[in-house]
C-alpha atoms as a PDB file:
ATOM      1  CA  UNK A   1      27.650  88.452 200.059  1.00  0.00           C
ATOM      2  CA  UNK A   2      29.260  85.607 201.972  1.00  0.00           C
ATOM      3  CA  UNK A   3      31.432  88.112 203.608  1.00  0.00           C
ATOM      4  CA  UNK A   4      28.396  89.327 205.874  1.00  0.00           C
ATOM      5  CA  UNK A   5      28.011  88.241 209.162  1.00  0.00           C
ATOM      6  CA  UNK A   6      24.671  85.347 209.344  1.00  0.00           C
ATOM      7  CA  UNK A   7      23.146  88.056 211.679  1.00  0.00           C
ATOM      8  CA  UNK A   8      23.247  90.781 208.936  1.00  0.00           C
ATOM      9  CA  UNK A   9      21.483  88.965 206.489  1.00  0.00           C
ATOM     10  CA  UNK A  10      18.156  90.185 208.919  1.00  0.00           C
ATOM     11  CA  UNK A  11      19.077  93.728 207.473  1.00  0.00           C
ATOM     12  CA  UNK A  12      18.679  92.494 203.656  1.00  0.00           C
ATOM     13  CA  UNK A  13      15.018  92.498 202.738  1.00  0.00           C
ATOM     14  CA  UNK A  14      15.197  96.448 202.847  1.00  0.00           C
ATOM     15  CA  UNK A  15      17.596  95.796 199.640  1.00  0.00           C
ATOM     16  CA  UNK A  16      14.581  94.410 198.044  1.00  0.00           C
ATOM     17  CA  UNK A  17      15.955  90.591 198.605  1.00  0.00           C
ATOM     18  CA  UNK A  18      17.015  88.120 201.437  1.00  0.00           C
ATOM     19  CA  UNK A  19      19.922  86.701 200.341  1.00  0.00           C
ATOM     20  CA  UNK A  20      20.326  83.259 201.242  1.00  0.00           C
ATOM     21  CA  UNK A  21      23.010  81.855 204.235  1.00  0.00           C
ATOM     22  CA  UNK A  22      25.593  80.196 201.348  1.00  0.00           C
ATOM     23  CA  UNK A  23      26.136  77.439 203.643  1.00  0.00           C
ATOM     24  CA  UNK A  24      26.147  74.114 200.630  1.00  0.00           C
ATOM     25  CA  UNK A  25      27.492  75.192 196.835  1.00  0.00           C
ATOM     26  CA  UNK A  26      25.033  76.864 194.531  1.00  0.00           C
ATOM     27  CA  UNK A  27      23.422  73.908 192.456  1.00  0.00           C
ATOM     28  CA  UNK A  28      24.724  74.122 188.960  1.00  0.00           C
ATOM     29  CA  UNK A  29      21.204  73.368 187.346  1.00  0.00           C
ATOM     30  CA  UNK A  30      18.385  75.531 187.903  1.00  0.00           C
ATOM     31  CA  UNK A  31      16.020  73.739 190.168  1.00  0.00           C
ATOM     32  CA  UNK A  32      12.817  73.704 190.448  1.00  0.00           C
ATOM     33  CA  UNK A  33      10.380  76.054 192.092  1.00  0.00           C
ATOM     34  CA  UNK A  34       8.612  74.051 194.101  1.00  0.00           C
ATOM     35  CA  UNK A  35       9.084  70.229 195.138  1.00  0.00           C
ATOM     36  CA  UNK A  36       5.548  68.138 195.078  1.00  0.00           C
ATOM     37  CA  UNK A  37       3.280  69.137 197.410  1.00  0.00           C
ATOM     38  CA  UNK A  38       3.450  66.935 200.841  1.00  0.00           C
ATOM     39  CA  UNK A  39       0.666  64.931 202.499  1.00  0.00           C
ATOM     40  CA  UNK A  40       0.431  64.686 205.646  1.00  0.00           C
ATOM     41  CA  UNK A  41       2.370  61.942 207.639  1.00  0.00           C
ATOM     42  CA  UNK A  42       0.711  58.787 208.383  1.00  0.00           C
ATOM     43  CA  UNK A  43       2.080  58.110 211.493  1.00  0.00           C
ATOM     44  CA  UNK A  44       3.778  60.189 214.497  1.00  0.00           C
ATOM     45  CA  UNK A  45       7.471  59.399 216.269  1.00  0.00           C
ATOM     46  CA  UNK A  46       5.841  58.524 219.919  1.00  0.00           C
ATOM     47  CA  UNK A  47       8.106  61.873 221.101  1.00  0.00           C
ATOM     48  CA  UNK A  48       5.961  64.176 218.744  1.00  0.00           C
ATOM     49  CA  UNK A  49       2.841  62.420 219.112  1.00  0.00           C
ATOM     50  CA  UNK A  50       2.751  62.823 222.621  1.00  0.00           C
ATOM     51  CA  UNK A  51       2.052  66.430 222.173  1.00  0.00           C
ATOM     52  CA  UNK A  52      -1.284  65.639 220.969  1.00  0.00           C
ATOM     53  CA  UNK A  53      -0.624  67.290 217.288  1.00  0.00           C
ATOM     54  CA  UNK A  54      -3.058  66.086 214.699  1.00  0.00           C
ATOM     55  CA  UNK A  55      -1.081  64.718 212.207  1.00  0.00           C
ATOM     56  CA  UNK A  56      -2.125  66.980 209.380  1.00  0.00           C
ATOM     57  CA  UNK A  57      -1.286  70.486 211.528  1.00  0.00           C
ATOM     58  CA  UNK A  58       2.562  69.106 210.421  1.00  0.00           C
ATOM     59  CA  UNK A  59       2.133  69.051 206.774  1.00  0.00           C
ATOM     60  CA  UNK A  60       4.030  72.353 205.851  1.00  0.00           C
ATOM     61  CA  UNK A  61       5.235  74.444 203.271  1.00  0.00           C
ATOM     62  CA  UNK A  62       8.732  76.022 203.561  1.00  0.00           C
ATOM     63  CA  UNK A  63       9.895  79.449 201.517  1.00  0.00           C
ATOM     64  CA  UNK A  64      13.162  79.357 201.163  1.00  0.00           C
ATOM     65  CA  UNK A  65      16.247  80.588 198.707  1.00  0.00           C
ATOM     66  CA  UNK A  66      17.515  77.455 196.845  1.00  0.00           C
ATOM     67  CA  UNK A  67      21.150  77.850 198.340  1.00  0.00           C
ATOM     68  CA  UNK A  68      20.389  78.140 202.022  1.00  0.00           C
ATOM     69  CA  UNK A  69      22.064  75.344 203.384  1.00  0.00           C
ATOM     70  CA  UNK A  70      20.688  76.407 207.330  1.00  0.00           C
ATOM     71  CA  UNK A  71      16.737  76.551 206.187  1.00  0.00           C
ATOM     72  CA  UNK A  72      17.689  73.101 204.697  1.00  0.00           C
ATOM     73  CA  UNK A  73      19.022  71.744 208.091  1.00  0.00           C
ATOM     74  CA  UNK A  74      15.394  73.174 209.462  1.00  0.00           C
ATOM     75  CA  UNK A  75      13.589  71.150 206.949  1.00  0.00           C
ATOM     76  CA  UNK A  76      15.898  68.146 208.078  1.00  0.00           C
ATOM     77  CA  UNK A  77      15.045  69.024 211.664  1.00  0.00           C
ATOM     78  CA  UNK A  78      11.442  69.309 211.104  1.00  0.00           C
ATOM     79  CA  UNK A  79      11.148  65.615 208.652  1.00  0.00           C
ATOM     80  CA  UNK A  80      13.117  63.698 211.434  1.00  0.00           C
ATOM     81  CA  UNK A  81      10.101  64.827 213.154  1.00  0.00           C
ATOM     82  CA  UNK A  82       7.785  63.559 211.668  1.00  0.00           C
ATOM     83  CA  UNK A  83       6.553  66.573 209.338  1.00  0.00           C
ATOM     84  CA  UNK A  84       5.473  66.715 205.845  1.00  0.00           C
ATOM     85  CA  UNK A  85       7.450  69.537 203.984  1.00  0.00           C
ATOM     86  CA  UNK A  86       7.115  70.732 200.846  1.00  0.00           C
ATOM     87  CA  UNK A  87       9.774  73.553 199.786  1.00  0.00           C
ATOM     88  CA  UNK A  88       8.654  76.794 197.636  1.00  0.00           C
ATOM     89  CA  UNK A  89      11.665  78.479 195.917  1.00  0.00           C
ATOM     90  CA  UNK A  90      10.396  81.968 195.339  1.00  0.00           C
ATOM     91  CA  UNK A  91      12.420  84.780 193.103  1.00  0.00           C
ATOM     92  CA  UNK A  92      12.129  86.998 196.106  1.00  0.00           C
ATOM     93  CA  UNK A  93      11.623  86.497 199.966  1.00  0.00           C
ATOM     94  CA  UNK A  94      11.170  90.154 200.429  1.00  0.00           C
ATOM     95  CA  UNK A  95       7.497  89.584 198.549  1.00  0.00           C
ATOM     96  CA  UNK A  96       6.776  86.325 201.471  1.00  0.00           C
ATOM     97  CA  UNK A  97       7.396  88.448 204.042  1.00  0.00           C
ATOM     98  CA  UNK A  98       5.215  91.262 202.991  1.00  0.00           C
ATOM     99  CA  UNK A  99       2.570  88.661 202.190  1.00  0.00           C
ATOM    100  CA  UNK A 100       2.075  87.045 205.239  1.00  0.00           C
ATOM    101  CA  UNK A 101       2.468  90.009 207.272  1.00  0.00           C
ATOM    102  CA  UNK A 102       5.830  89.512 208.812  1.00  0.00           C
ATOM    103  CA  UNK A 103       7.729  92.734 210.488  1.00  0.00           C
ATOM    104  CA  UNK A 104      11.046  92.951 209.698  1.00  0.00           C
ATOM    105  CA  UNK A 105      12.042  92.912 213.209  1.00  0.00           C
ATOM    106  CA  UNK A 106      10.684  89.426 212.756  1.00  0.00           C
ATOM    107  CA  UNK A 107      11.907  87.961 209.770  1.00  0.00           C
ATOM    108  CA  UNK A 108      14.747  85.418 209.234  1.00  0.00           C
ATOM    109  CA  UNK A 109      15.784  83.177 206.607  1.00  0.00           C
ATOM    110  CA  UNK A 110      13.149  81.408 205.692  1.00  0.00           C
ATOM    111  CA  UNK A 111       9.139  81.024 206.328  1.00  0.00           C
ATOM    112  CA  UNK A 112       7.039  77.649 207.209  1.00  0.00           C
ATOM    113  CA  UNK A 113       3.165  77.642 206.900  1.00  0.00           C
ATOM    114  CA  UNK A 114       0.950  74.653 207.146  1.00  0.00           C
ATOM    115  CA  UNK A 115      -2.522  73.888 206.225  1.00  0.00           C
ATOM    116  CA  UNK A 116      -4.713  75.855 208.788  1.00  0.00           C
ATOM    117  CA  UNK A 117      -2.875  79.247 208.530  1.00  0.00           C
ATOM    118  CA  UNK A 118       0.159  79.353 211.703  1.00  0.00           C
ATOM    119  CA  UNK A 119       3.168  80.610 210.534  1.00  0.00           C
ATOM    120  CA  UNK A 120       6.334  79.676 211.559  1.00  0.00           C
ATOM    121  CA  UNK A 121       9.894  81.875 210.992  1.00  0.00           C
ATOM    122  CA  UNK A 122      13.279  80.666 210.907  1.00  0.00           C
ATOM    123  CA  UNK A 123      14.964  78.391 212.780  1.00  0.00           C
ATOM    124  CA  UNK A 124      11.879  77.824 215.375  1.00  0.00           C
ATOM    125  CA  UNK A 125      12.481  74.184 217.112  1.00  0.00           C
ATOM    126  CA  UNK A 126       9.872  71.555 216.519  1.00  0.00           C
ATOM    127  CA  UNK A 127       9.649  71.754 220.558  1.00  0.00           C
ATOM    128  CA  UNK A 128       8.015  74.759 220.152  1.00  0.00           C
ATOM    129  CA  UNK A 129       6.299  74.710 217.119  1.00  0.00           C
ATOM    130  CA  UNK A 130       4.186  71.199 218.510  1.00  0.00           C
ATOM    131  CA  UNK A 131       3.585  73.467 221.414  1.00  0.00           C
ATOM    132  CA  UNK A 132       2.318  76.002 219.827  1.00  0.00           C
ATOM    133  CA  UNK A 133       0.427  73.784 217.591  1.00  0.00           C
ATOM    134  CA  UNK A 134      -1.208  72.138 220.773  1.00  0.00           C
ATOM    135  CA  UNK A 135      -2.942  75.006 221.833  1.00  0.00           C
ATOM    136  CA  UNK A 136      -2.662  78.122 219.928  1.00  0.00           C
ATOM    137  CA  UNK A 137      -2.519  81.165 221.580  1.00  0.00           C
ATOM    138  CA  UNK A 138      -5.733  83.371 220.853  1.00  0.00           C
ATOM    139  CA  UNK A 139      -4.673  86.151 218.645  1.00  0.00           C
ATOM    140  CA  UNK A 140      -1.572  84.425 217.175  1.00  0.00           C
ATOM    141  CA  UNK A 141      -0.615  83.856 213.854  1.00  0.00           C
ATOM    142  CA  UNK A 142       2.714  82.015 214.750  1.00  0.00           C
ATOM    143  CA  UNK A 143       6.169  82.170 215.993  1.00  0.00           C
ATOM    144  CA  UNK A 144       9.332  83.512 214.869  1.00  0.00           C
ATOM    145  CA  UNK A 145      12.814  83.232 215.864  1.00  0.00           C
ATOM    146  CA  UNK A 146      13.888  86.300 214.096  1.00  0.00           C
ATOM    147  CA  UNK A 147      17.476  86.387 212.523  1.00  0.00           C
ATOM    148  CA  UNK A 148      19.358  83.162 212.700  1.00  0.00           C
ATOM    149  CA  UNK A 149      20.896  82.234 216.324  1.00  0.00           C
ATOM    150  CA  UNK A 150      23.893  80.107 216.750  1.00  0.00           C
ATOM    151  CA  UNK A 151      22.716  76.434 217.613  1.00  0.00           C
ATOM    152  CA  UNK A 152      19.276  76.707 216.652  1.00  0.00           C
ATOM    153  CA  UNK A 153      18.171  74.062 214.290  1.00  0.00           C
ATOM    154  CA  UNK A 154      19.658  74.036 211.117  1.00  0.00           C
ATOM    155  CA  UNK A 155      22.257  77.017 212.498  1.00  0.00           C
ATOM    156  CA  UNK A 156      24.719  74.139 214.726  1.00  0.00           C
ATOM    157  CA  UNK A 157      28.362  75.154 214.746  1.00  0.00           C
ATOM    158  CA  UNK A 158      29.598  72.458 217.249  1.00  0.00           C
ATOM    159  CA  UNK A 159      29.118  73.369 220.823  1.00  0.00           C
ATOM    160  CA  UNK A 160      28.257  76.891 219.972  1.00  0.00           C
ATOM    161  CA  UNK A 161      25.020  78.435 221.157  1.00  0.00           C
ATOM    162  CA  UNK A 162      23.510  82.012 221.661  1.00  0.00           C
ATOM    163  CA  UNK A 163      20.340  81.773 223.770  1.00  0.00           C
ATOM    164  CA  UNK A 164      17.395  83.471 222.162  1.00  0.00           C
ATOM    165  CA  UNK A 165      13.819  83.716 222.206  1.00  0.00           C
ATOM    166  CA  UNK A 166      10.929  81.824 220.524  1.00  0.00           C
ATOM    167  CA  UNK A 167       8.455  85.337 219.578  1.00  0.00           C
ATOM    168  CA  UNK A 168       4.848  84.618 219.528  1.00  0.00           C
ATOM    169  CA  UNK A 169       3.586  86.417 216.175  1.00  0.00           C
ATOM    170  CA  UNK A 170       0.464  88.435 216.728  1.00  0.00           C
ATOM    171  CA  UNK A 171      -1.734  90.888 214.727  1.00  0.00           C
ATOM    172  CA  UNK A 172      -0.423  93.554 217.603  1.00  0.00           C
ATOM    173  CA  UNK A 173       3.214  93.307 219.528  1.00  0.00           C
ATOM    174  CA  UNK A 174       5.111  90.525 219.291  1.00  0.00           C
ATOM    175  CA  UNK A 175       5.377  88.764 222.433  1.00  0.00           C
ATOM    176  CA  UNK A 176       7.972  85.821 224.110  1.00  0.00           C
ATOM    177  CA  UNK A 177       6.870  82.796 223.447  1.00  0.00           C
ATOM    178  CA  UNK A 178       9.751  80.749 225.220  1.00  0.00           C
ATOM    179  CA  UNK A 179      13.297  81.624 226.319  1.00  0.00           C
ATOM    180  CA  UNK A 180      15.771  79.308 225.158  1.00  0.00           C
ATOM    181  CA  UNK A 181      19.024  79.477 227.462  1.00  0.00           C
ATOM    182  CA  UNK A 182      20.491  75.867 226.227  1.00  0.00           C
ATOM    183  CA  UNK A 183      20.299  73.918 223.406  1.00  0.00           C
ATOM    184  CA  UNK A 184      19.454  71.097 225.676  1.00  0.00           C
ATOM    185  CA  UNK A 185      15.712  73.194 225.993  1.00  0.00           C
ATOM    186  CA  UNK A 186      15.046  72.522 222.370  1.00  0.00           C
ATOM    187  CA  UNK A 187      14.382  68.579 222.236  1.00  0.00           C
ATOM    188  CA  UNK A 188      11.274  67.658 221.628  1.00  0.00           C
END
């Protein structure tokens, strides 16, 4: 499957299975399904804290495919943040997606929740997920950044960068949540 283009991969959970970006080698043991559940982080970098987050909204579980190097640079992005992640390995993605609700228009490589509920999808920068998390739209369940953008976080290649938009995830249309035109606009 690594001959498909990132962008295809979107396309894949009507196969029955996302398959995962193949960006770091397959591990050679099996690992485990889940890593230990994370608490919540004691303490805030001043540039995330500013943003008035409680402290516990950041403590997060991630769905992801084992292999995805890109949902692991999100995870990275997201714990030099100050967030709490805890990474579920499930046997299919195709089942978290129907789960939670997600349209496939929607979907992307990999799926954050955290304690109270939101719902964040793919490479969505902690800019806009602290914003979000500030003051929740009424009606929303999340955000997505559906399929996997050039220079998001976790998707860098150098000074590459396809602006995109940060979709607000409700139980009706999705709607723009933020239009990202630089990858300056995405520090927190």
């Amino acid at each position: 499957m690594s001959a498909l283009p990132r962008r295809s991969l979107l396309a894949l959970p009507l196969l029955g299975a996302l398959v995962a970006c193949s960006d770091s080698p397959t591990p050679a043991a099996t690992p485990p399904a889940s890593t230990p559940t994370a608490s919540a982080p004691t303490s805030l970098p001043p540039r995330v804290a500013r943003h008035g987050v409680d402290a516990e909204q950041l403590a997060m579980s991630v769905y992801k495919d084992a292999s995805c190097g890109c949902c692991s640079g999100w995870v990275r992005h997201a714990e030099e943040h100050g967030f709490a992640i805890t990474t579920e390995l499930p046997d299919n993605l195709a089942t978290v997606w129907t789960e939670h609700e997600i349209p496939l228009e929607m979907q992307s490589c990999h799926l954050a929740r955290n304690r109270d509920g939101h719902l964040f999808v793919g490479h969505v920068p902690v800019r806009h997920v602290l914003e979000y998390l500030a003051d929740p739209p009424r009606g929303a369940r999340g955000l997505s950044v559906p399929a996997m953008p050039v220079g998001t976080p976790g998707m860098e290649q150098g000074d590459q960068f396809d602006p995109y938009s940060v979709m607000l995830l409700t139980d009706g249309e999705p709607e723009v949540f933020a239009k990202v035109a630089t990858a300056k606009e995405q520090e927190v």
